[in-house]
Protein backbone atom coordinates (compact mmCIF):
# COMPACT_ATOMS: atom_id res chain seq x y z
CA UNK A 1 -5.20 -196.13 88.62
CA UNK A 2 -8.03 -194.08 86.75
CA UNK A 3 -6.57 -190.81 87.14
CA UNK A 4 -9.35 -189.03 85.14
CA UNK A 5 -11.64 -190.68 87.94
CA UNK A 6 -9.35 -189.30 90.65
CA UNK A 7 -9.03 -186.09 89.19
CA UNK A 8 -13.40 -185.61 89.43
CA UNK A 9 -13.50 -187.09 92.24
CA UNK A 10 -11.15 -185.08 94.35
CA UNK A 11 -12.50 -181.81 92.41
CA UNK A 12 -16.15 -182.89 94.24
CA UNK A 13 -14.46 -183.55 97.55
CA UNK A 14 -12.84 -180.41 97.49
CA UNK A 15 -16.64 -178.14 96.44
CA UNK A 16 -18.31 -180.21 99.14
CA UNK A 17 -15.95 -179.35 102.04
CA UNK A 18 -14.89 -176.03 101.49
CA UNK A 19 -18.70 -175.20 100.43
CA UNK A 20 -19.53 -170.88 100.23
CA UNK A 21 -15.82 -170.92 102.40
CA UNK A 22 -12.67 -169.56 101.58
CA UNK A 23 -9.61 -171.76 100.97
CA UNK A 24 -5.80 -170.80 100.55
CA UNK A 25 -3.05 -172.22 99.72
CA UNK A 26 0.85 -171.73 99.22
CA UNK A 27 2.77 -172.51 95.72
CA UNK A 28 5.90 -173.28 96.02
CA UNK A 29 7.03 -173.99 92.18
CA UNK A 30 7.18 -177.64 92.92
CA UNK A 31 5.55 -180.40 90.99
CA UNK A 32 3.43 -181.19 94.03
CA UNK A 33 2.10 -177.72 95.16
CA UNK A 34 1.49 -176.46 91.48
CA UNK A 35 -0.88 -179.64 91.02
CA UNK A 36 -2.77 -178.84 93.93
CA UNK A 37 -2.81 -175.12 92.90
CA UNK A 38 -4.60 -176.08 89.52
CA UNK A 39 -6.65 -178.42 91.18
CA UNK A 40 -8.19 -176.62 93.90
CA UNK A 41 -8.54 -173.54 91.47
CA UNK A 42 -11.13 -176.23 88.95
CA UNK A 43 -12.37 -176.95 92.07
CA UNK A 44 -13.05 -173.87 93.99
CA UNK A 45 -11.91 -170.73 91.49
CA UNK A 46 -11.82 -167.63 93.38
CA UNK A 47 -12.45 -169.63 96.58
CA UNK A 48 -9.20 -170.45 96.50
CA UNK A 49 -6.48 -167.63 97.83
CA UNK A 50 -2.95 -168.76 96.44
CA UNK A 51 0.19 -167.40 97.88
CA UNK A 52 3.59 -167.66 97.28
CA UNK A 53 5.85 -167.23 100.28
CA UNK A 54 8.99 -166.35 99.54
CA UNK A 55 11.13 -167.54 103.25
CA UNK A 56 14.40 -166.50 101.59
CA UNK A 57 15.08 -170.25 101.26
CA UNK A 58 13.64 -170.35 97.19
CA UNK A 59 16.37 -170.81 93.84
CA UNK A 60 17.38 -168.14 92.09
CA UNK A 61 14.34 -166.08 90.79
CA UNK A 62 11.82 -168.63 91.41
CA UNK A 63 9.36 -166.23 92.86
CA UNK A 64 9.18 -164.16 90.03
CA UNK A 65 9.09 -167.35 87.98
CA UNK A 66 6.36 -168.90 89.63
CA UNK A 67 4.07 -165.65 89.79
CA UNK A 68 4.61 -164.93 86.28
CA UNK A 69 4.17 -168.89 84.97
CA UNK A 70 0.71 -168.98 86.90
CA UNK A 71 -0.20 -165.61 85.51
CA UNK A 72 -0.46 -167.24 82.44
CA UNK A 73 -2.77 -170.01 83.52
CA UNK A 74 -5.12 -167.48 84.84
CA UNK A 75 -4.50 -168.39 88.43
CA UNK A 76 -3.34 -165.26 90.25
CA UNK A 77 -0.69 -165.57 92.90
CA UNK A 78 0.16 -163.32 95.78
CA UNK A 79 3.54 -162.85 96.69
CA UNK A 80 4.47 -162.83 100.74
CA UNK A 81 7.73 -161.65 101.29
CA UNK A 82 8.57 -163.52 104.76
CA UNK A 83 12.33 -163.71 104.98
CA UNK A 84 13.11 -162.18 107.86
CA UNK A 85 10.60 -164.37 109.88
CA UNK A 86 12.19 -167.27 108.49
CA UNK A 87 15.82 -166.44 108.85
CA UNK A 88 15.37 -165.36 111.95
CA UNK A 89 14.05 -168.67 112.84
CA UNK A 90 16.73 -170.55 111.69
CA UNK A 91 19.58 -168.53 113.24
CA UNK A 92 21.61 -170.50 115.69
CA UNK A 93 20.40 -173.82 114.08
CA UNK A 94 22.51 -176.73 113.45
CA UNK A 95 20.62 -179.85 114.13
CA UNK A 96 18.11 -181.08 111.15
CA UNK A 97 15.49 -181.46 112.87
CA UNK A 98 15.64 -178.50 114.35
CA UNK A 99 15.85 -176.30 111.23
CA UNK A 100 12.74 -178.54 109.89
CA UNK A 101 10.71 -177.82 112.98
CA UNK A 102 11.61 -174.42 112.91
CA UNK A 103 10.69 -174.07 109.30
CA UNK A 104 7.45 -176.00 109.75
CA UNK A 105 6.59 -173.41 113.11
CA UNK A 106 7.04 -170.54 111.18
CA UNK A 107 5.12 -171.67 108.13
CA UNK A 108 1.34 -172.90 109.74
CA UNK A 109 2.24 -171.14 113.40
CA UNK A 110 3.23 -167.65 111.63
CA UNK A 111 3.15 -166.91 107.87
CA UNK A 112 -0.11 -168.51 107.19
CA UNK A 113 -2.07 -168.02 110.50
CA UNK A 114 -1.95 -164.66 109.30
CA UNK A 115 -2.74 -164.84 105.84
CA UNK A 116 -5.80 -167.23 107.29
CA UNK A 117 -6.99 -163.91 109.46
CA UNK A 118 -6.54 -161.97 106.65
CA UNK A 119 -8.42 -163.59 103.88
CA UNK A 120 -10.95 -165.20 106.29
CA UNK A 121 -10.04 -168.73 105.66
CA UNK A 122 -10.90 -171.93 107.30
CA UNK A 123 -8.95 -174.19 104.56
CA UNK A 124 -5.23 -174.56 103.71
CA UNK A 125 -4.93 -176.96 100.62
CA UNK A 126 -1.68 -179.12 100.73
CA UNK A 127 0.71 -180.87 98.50
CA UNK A 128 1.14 -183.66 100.82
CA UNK A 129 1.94 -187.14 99.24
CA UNK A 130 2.03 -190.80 100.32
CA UNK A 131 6.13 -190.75 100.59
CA UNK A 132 5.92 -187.46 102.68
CA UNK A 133 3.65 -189.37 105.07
CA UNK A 134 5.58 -192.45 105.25
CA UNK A 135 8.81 -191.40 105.82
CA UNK A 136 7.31 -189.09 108.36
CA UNK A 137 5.66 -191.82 110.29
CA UNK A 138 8.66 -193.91 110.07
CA UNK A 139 11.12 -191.55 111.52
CA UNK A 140 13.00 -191.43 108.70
CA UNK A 141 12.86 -187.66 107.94
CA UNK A 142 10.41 -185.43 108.88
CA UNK A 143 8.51 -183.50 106.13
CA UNK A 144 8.12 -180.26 106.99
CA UNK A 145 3.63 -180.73 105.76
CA UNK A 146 3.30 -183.26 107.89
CA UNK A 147 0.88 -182.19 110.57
CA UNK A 148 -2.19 -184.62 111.69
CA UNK A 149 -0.18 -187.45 110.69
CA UNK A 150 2.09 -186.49 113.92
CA UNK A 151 -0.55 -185.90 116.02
CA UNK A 152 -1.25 -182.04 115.65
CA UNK A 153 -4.59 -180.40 115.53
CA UNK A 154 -3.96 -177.82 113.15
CA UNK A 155 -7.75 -176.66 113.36
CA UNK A 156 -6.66 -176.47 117.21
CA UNK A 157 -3.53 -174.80 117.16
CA UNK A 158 -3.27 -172.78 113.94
CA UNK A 159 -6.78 -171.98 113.74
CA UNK A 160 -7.71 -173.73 110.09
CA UNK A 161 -8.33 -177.40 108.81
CA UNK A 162 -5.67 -178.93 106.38
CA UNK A 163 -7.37 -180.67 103.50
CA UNK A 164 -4.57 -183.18 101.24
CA UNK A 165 -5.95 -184.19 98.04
CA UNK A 166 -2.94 -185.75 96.92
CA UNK A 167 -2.13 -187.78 99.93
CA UNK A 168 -2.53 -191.21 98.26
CA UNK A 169 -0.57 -190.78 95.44
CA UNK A 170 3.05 -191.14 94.89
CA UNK A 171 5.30 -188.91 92.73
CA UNK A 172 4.97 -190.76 89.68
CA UNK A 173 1.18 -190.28 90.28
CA UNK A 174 1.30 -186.45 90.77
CA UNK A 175 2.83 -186.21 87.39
CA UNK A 176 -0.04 -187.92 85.77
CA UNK A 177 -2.40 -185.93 87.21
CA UNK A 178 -0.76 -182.92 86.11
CA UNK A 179 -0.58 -184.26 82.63
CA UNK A 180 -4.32 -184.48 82.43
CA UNK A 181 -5.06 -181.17 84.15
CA UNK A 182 -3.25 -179.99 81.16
CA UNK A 183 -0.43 -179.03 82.89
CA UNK A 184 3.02 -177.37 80.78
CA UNK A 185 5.34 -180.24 80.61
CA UNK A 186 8.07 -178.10 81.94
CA UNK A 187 5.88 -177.97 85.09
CA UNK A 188 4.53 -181.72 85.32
CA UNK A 189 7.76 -183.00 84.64
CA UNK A 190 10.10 -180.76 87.15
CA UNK A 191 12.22 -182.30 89.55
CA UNK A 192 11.41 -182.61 93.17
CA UNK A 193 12.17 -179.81 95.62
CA UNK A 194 11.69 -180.13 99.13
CA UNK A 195 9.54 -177.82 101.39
CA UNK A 196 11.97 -176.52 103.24
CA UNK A 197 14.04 -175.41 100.34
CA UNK A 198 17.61 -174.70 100.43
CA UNK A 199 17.36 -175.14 104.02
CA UNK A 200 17.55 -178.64 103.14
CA UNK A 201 20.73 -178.17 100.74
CA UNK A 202 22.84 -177.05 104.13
CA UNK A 203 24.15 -178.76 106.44
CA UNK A 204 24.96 -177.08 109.42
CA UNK A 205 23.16 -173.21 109.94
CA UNK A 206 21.49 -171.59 107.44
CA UNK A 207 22.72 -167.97 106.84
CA UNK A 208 22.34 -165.49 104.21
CA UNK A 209 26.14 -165.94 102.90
CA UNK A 210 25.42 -169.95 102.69
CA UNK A 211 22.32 -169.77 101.35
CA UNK A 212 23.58 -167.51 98.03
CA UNK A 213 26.64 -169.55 97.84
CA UNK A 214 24.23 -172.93 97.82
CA UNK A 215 21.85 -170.84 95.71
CA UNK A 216 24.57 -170.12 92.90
CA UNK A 217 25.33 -173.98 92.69
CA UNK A 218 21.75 -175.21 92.54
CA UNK A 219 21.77 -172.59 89.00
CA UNK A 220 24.51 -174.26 87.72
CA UNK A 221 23.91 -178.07 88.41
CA UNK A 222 20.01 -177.58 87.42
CA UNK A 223 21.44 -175.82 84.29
CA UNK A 224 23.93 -178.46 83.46
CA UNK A 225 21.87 -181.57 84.09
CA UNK A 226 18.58 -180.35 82.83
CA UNK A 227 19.40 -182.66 79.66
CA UNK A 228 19.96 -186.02 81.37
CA UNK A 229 16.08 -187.07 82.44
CA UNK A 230 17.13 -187.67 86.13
CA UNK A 231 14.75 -187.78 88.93
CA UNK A 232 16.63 -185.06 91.05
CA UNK A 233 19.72 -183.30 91.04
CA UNK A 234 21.05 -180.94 93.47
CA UNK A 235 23.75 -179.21 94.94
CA UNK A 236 24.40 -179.07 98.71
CA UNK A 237 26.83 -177.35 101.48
CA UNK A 238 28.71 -179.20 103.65
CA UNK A 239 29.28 -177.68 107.07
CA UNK A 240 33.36 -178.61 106.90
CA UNK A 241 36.29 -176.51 105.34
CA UNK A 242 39.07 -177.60 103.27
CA UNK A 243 42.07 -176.30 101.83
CA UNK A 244 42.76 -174.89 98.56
CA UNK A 245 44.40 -172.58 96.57
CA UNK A 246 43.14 -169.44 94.72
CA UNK A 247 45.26 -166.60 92.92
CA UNK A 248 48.53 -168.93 94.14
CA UNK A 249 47.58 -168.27 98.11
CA UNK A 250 45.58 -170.97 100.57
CA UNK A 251 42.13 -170.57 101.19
CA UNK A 252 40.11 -172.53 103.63
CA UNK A 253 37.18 -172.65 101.60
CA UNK A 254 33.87 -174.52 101.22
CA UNK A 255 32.57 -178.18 99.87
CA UNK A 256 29.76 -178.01 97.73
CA UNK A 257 28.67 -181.84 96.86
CA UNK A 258 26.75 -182.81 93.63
CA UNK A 259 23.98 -185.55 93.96
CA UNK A 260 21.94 -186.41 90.79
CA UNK A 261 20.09 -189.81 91.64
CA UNK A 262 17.36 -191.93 89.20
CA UNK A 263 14.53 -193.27 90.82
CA UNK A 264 10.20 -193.64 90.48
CA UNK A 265 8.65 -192.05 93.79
CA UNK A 266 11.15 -191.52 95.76
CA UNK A 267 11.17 -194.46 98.12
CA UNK A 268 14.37 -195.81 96.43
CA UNK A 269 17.04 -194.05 94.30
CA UNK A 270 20.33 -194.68 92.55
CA UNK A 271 23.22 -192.30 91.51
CA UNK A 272 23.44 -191.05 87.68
CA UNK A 273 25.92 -192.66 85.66
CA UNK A 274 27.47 -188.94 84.54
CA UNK A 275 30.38 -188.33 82.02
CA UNK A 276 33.92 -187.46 83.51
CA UNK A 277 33.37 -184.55 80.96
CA UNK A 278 29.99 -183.73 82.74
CA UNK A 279 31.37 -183.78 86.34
CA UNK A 280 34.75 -181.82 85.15
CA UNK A 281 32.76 -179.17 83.60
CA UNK A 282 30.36 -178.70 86.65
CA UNK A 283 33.25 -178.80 89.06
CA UNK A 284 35.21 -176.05 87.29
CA UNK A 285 31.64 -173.82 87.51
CA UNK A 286 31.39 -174.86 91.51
CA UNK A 287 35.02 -174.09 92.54
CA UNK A 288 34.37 -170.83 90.50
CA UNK A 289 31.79 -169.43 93.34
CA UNK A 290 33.61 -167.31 95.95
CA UNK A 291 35.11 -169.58 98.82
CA UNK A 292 34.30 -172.84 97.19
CA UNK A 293 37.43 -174.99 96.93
CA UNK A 294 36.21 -178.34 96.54
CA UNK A 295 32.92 -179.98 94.36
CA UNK A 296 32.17 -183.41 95.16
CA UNK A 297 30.06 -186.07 93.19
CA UNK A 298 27.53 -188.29 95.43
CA UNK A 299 27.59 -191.87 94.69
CA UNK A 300 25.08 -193.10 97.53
CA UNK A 301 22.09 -194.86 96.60
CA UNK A 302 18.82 -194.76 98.94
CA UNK A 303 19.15 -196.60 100.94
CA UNK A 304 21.35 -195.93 103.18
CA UNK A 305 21.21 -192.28 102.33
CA UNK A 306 18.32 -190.18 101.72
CA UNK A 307 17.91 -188.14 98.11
CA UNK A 308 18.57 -185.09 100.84
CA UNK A 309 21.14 -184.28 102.73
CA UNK A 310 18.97 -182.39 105.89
């Protein structure tokens, strides 16, 4: 693929169809999103209204991160705090799809119909790629970006058009194009992280207690496996108990499980051959959090499993 060619072409597409209009679009830190964000601002520059929308769902200080990292490109970011909207949504929830759909309401339906009335846009720019689309379509697992795809009108029901420059490329793709946009290689080479955040790191409801207790384990396996080159690594809350022992009494605490998987784009994935010293050392960090008893190492290729667990 001629990336360079992809690169000016997509920057035209973008001038022609947004024209004197206003675009925006949200950042989430990813790979995918920050691409787009560079993109549409060679394409557009102060067309283009980027937000970051913090849903209470993010890793430890990544909106501060992400403002700051794209203060330094030039590209200013506002920061939305939404977390009540999106906690609120969640409450109750169990089921996956649920907690996507509910996640995927209160993004377009909510958070960004308003930012669209505020800022006077008709354009939302979106990281969608080809495996978001597929997987959608295939019933798989629904991505939380996939709209038109599904059948919904977001000019119709949100009130602005959806425009997905990426939405032929793979993963391995995005990070090519984020080479040549001259992109930090701390940002073009990041791992994946889903849409819906840590919502999709817990299985079962999402609450304020489970998401810091998910949130302190995502620190330490992204700290502790930053080294080995994998595609993705993450930790994730199980919705069952088990018993342990802290300070020499029981406690029926929580299972955090450890998945670190090598793959391309996505579609397929094996587990990371990690040391026993490696797993030992992030296990005693884990089982160190407050009501975490057990840490668990994921050996399940995709397929059968997905990379996540929600």
């Amino acid at each position: 693929m001629d990336y360079k060619r992809f690169i000016e072409d997509e920057v035209e597409r973008l001038r022609e169809t947004v024209g004197d209009g206003v675009a925006i679009n949200a950042l989430s830190g990813g790979v995918d999103s920050a691409v787009v964000t560079v993109l549409g601002h060679r394409a557009l520059g102060d067309q283009l209204k980027t937000f970051f929308v913090d849903n209470a769902l993010m890793r430890k200080g990544e909106p501060e991160r992400v403002v700051r990292d794209f203060a330094a490109l030039g590209i200013p970011v506002e920061l939305v705090d939404a977390r009540e909207e999106f906690l609120g949504a969640l409450e109750g929830l169990s089921d996956p799809e649920q907690k996507r759909q509910a996640v995927t309401d209160t993004f377009y339906r909510d958070v960004f119909a308003d930012l669209v009335r505020r800022t006077g846009a008709r354009y939302l720019l979106h990281g969608t790629i080809l495996t978001d689309i597929e997987e959608t379509v295939a019933g798989i697992k629904r991505q939380h970006n996939i709209l038109e795809q599904l059948g919904i009108d977001p000019e119709k029901d949100y009130g602005y058009r959806v425009l997905e420059p990426l939405k032929t490329l793979r993963k391995d793709d995005v990070r090519e194009v984020a080479r040549l946009l001259g992109m930090a290689p701390e940002m073009a080479e990041r791992i994946p992280f889903p849409g819906p955040a840590l919502a999709t790191r817990i299985v079962g409801e999402v609450t304020e207690e489970r998401l810091q207790t998910v949130r302190e384990a995502t620190a330490i396996v992204e700290e502790e496996l930053a080294e080995t080159g994998a595609f993705q690594y993450m930790a994730v809350l199980l919705n069952d108990r088990a018993t342990g022992i802290r300070d020499g009494r029981r406690e029926f605490g929580q299972i955090v499980v450890v998945r670190c998987v090598e793959s391309v784009d996505a579609r397929a994935a094996t587990p990371t051959h990690l040391s026993w010293e490696k797993l030992e050392a992030i296990c005693e960090r884990i089982t160190a959090i407050a009501d975490v008893c057990r840490c668990l190492y994921d050996l399940t290729p995709k397929p059968p499993a997905t990379i996540e667990y929600v």
